[in-house]
Protein backbone atom coordinates (compact mmCIF):
# COMPACT_ATOMS: atom_id res chain seq x y z
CA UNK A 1 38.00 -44.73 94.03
CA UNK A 2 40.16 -43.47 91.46
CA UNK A 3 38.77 -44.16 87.64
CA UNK A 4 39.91 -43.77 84.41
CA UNK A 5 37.48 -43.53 81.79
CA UNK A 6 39.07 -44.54 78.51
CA UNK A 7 36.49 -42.74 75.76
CA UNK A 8 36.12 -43.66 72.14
CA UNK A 9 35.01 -40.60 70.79
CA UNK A 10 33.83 -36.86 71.95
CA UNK A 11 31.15 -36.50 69.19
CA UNK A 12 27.70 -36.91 70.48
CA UNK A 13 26.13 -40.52 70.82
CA UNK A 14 24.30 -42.90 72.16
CA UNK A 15 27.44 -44.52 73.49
CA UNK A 16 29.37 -41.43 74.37
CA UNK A 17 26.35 -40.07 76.02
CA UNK A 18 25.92 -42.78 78.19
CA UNK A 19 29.39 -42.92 79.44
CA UNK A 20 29.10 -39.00 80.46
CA UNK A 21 26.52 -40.13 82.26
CA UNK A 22 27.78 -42.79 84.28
CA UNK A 23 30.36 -40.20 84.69
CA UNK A 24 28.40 -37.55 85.83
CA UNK A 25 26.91 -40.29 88.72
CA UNK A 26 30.49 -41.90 89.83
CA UNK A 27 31.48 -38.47 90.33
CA UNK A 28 28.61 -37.64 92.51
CA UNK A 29 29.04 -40.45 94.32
CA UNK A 30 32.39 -39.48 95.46
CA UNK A 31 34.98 -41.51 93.01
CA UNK A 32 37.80 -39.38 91.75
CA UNK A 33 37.46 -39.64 87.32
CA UNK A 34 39.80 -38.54 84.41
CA UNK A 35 39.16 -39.58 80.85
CA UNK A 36 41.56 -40.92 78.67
CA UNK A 37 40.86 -40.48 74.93
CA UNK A 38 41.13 -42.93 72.32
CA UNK A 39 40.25 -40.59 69.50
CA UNK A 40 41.85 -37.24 70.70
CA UNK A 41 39.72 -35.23 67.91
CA UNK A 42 37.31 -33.03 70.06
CA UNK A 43 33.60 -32.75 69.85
CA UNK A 44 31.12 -31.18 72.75
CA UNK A 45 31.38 -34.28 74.72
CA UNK A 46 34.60 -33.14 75.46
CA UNK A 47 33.56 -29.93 76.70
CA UNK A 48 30.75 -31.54 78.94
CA UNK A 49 33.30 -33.68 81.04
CA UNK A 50 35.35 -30.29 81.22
CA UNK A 51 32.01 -28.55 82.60
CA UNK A 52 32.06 -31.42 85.41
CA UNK A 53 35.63 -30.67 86.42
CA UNK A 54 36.67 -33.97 85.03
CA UNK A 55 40.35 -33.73 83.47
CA UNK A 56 40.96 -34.70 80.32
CA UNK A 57 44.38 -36.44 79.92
CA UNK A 58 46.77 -36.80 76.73
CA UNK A 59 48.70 -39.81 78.89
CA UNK A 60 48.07 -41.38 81.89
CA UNK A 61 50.00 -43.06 84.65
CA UNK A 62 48.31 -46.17 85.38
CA UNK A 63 49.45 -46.78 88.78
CA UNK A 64 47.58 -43.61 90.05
CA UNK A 65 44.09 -45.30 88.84
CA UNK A 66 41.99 -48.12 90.67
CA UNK A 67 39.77 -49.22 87.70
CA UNK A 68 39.56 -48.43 84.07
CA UNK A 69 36.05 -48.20 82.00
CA UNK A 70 36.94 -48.46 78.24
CA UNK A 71 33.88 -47.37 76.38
CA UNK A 72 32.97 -48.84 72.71
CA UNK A 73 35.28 -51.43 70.44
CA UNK A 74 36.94 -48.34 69.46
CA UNK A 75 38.72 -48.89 72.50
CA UNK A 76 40.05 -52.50 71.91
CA UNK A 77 43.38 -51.56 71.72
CA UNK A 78 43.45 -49.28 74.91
CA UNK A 79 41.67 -52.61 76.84
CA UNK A 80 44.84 -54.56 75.45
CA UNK A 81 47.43 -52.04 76.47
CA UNK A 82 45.34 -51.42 80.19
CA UNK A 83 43.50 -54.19 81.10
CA UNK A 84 46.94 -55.87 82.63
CA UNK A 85 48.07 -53.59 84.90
CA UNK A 86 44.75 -52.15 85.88
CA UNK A 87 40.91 -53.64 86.57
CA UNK A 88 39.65 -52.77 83.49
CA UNK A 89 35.47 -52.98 82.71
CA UNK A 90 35.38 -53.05 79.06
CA UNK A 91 31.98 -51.69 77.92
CA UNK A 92 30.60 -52.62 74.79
CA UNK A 93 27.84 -50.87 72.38
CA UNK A 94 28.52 -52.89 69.72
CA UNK A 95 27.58 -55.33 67.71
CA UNK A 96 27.71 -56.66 63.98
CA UNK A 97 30.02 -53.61 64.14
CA UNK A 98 32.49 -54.60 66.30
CA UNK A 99 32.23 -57.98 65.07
CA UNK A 100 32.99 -57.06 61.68
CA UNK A 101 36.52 -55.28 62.99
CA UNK A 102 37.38 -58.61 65.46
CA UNK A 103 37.26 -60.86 62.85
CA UNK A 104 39.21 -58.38 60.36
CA UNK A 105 41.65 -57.92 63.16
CA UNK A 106 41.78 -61.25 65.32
CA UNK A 107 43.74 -60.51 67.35
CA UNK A 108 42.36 -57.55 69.00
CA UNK A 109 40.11 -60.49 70.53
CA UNK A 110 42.28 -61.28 73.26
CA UNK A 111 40.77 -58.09 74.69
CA UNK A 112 37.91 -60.22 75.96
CA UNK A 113 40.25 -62.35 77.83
CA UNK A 114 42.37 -59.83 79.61
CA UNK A 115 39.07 -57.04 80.10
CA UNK A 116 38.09 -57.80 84.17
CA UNK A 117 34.82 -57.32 82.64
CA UNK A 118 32.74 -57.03 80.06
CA UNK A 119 29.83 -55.29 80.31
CA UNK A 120 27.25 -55.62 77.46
CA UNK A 121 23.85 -53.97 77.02
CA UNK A 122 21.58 -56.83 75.71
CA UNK A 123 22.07 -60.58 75.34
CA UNK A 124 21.96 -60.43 71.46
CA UNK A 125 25.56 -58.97 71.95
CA UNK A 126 26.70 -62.30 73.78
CA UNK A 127 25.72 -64.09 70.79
CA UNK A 128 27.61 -61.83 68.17
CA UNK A 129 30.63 -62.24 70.27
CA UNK A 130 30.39 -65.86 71.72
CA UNK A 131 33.09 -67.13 68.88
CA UNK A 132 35.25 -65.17 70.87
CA UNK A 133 34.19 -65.54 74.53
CA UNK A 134 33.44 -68.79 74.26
CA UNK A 135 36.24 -70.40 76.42
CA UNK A 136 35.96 -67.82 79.07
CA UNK A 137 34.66 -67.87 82.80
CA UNK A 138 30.77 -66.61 82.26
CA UNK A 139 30.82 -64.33 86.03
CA UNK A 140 33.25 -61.89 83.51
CA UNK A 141 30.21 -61.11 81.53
CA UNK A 142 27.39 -59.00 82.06
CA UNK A 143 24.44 -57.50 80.66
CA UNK A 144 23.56 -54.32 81.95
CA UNK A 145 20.38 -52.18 79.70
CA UNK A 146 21.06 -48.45 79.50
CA UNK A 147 19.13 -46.52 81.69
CA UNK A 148 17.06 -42.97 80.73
CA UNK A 149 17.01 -40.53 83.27
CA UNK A 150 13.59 -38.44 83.91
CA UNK A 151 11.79 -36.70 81.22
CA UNK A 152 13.64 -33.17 81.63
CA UNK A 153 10.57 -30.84 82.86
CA UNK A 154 11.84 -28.14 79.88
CA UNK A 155 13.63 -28.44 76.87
CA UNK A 156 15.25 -26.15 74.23
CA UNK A 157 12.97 -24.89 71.53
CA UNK A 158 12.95 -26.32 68.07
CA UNK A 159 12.02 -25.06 64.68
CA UNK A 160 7.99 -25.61 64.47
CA UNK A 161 6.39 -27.75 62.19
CA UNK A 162 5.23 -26.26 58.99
CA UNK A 163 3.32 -29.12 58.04
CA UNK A 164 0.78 -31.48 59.58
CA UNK A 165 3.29 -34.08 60.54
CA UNK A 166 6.86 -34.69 61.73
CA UNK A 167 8.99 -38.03 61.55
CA UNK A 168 11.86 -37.86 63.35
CA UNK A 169 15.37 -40.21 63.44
CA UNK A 170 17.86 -38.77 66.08
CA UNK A 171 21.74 -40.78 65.73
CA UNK A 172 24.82 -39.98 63.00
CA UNK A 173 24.03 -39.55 59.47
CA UNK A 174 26.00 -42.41 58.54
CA UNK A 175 25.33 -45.40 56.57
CA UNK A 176 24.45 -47.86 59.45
CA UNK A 177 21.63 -45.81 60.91
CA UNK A 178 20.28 -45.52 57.11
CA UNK A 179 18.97 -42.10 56.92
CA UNK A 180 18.75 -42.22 53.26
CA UNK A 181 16.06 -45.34 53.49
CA UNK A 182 13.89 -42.84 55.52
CA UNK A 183 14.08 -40.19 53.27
CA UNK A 184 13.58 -42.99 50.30
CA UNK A 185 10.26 -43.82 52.02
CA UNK A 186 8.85 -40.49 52.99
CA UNK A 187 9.58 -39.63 49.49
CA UNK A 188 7.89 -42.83 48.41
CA UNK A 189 4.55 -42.26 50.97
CA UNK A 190 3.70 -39.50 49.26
CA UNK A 191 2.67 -37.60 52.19
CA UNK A 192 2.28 -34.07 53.42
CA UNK A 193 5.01 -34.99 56.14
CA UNK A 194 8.52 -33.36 57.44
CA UNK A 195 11.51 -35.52 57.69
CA UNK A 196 14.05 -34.83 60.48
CA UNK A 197 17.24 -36.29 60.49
CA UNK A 198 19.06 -35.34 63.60
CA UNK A 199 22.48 -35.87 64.39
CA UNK A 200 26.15 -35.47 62.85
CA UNK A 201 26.78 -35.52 59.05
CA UNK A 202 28.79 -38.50 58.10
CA UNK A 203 27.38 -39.39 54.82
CA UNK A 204 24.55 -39.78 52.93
CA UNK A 205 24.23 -41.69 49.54
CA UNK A 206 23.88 -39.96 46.48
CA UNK A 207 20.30 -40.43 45.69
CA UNK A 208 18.90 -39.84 49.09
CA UNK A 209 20.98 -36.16 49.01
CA UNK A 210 19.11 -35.30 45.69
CA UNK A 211 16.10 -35.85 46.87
CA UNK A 212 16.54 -33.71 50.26
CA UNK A 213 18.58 -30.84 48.43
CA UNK A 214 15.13 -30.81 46.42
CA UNK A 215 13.09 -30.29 49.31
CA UNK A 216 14.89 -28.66 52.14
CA UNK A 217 11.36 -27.78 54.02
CA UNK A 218 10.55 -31.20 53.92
CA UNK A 219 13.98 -33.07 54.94
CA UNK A 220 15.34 -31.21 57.76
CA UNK A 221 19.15 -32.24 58.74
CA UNK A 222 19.76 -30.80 61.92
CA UNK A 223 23.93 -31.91 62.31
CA UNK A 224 25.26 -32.52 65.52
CA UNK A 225 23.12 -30.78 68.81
CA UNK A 226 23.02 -31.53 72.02
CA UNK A 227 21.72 -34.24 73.94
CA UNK A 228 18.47 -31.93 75.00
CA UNK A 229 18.07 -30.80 71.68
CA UNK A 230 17.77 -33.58 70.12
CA UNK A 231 15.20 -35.07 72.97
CA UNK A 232 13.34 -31.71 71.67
CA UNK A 233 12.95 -33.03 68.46
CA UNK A 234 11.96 -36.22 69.46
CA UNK A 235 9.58 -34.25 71.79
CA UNK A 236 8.00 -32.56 68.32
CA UNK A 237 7.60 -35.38 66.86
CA UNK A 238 4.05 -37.31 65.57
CA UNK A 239 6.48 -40.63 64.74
CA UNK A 240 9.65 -41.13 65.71
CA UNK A 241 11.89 -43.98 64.10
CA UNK A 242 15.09 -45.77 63.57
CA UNK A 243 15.45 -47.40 60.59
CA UNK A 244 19.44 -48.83 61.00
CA UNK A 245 20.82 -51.99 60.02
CA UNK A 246 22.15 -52.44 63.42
CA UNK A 247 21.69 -51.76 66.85
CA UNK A 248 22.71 -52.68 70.53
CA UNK A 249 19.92 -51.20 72.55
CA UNK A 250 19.16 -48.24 69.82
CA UNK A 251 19.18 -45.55 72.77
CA UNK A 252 16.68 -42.75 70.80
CA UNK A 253 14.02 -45.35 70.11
CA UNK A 254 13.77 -45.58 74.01
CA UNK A 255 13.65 -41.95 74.59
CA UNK A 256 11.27 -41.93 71.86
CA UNK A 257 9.19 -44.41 73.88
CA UNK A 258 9.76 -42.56 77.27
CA UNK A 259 7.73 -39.93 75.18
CA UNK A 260 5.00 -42.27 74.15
CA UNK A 261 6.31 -41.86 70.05
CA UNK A 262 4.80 -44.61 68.00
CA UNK A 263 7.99 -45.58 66.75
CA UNK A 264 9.38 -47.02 63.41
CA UNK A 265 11.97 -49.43 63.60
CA UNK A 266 13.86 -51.85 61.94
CA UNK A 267 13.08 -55.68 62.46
CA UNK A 268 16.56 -56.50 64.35
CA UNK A 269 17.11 -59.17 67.08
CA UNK A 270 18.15 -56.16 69.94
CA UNK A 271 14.70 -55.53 70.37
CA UNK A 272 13.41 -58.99 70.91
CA UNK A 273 11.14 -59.00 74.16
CA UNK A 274 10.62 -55.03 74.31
CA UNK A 275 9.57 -53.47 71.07
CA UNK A 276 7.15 -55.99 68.87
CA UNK A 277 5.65 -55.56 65.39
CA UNK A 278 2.06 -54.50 66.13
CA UNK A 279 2.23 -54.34 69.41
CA UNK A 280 4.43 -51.20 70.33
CA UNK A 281 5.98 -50.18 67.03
CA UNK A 282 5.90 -50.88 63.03
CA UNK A 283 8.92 -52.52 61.99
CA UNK A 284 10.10 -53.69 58.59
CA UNK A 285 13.18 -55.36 57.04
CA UNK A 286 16.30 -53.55 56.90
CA UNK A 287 16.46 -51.62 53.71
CA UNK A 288 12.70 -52.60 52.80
CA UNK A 289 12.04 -48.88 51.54
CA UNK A 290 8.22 -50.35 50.21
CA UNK A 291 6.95 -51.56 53.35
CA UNK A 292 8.88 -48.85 55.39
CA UNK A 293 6.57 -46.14 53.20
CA UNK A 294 3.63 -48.43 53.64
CA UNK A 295 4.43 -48.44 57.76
CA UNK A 296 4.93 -45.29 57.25
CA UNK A 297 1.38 -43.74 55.57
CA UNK A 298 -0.40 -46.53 57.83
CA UNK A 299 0.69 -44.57 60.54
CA UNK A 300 0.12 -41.31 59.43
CA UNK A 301 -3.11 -41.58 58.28
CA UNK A 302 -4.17 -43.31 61.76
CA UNK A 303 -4.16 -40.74 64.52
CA UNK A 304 -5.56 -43.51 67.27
CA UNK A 305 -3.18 -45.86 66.01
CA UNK A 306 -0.31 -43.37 66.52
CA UNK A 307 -1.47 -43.20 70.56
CA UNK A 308 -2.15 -46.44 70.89
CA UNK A 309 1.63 -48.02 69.50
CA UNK A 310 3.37 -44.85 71.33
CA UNK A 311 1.84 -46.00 75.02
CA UNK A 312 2.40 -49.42 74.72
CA UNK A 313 6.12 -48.34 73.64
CA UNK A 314 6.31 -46.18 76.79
CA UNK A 315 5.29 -49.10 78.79
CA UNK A 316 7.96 -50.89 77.66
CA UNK A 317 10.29 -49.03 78.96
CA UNK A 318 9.50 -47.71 81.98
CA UNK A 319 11.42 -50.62 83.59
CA UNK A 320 15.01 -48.98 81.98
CA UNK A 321 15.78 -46.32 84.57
CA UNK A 322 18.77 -44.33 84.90
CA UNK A 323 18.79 -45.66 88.42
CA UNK A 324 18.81 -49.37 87.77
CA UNK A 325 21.41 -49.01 85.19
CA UNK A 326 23.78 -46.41 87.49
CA UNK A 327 23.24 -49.50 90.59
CA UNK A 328 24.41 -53.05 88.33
CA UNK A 329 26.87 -51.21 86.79
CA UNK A 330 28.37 -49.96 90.22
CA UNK A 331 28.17 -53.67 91.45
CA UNK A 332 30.58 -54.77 88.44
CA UNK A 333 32.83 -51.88 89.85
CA UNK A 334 32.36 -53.12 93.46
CA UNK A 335 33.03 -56.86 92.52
CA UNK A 336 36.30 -55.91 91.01
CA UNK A 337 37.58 -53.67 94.12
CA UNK A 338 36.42 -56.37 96.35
């Protein structure tokens, strides 16, 4: 089959990384793939599809493609332009997010309507988007968890710890995944602990910067790395969190699991039925910097604690394998060849 992959952005994510993925698979499994971007600026995603022999395309004739997979609401437009003249599985990793653009721009809504598809990673995202979907045939929808592949047997080395702990957020340094609450808190715990924030350099308030700039050995930001560098750092972690205001599956806090992290999240529907305060993970109100420090030193100063939230989070997700995601989401491709 012959598939264009419509991508939002070449910069490292959770979303972009998932799509190279599925990628990598379709391609293995025989299907023809060129990638369309909808942000042309490059990044090392870019260069990855290029390693797999998949072209990269400045324009595309439609009529040479079988199905379209538009990845993110960055694509809305692309899914409006497409989504007529081609099958096109409109993949969402969204959610207050894109709901906050639909209802500035209304009428990129219609996408929903002409998308073959939609293909959503947790139900929570039906509900942000049901004011829109509403009035449309439910067999369109789906709800398909990303998948993490096997624990890599090696992985690049990282900078070692020079102090008795390590907390560690991989995703953008951008105000949604609230970097600067983390930093607020470790500053506020008062504890012997490094901070890693890992991932691109969007922005950072003001008052969280000061307080890194003052202690560069303690808050480490990494920028952008790869995938398996940043699973590294996860790896060489004692806690591993995500502290963001909002979230569609929150990708890291998984792999973070797969490593048996205790993890530190934010309270935020996504993770209803798979991560629970006090069960597998600490959670606290977005933006909640006191009880975030309090989660925080309760952790650190609990070593058996620690263990005992990071298995229970890897038991959560053993159950979200690369495999289950790579075989429902090639069953929404077969239903619309069929």
């Amino acid at each position: 089959m012959r598939i264009l992959l419509v991508n939002h952005e070449f910069t490292i994510t959770g979303a972009s990384t998932v799509l190279l993925r599925l990628a990598a698979h379709l391609q293995a499994r025989g299907h023809s793939l060129t990638v369309l971007p909808a942000n042309p600026e490059d990044g090392p995603i870019k260069a990855a599809y290029e390693a797999l022999g998949i072209g990269i395309a400045t324009g595309a004739a439609l009529s040479a493609f079988d199905i379209a997979i538009a990845n993110g609401i960055g694509t809305t437009q692309a899914v409006i332009d497409i989504a007529g003249r081609v099958p096109t599985i409109w993949f969402l990793h969204e959610a207050e997010v894109g709901l906050r653009i639909l209802l500035k721009n209304p009428a990129l809504g219609q996408a929903f309507g002409i998308a073959a598809a939609v293909v959503y990673q947790t139900a929570y995202q039906a509900e942000i988007y049901r004011s829109f979907t509403y009035a449309l045939p439910p067999r369109k929808f789906h709800i398909i968890p990303n998948g993490l592949p096997p624990l890599p047997e090696s992985l690049p080395a990282v900078r070692p710890k020079a102090r008795p702990l390590r907390l560690v957020q991989v995703g953008s340094v951008e105000p949604r995944k609230r970097g600067g609450d983390l930093i607020r808190a470790v500053a506020a715990a008062g504890l012997d602990i490094e901070c890693v924030l890992c991932g691109r350099i969007y922005e950072l308030d003001e008052a969280a910067r000061r307080l890194a700039e003052a202690e560069p050995s303690r808050f480490i930001l990494t920028g952008e790395v790869p995938p398996e560098t940043a699973l590294a750092w996860i790896k060489s972690a004692d806690i591993s969190a995500l502290v963001s205001s909002s979230e569609t599956q929150g990708l890291s806090a998984y792999e973070a699991a797969q490593f048996a992290k205790p993890l530190l999240l934010s309270d935020l529907p996504v993770h209803r039925g798979i991560f629970t305060h006090g069960q597998n993970a600490l959670m606290a109100p977005v933006g909640h910097i006191e009880l975030l420090a309090a989660n925080l030193a309760l952790l650190a100063g609990n070593p058996g604690l620690r263990a005992q939230l990071g298995q229970a989070a890897a038991q959560a997700v053993r159950g979200f394998t690369a495999a289950r995601f790579f075989l429902q989401f090639e069953a929404v491709i077969a239903g619309l060849a069929a």
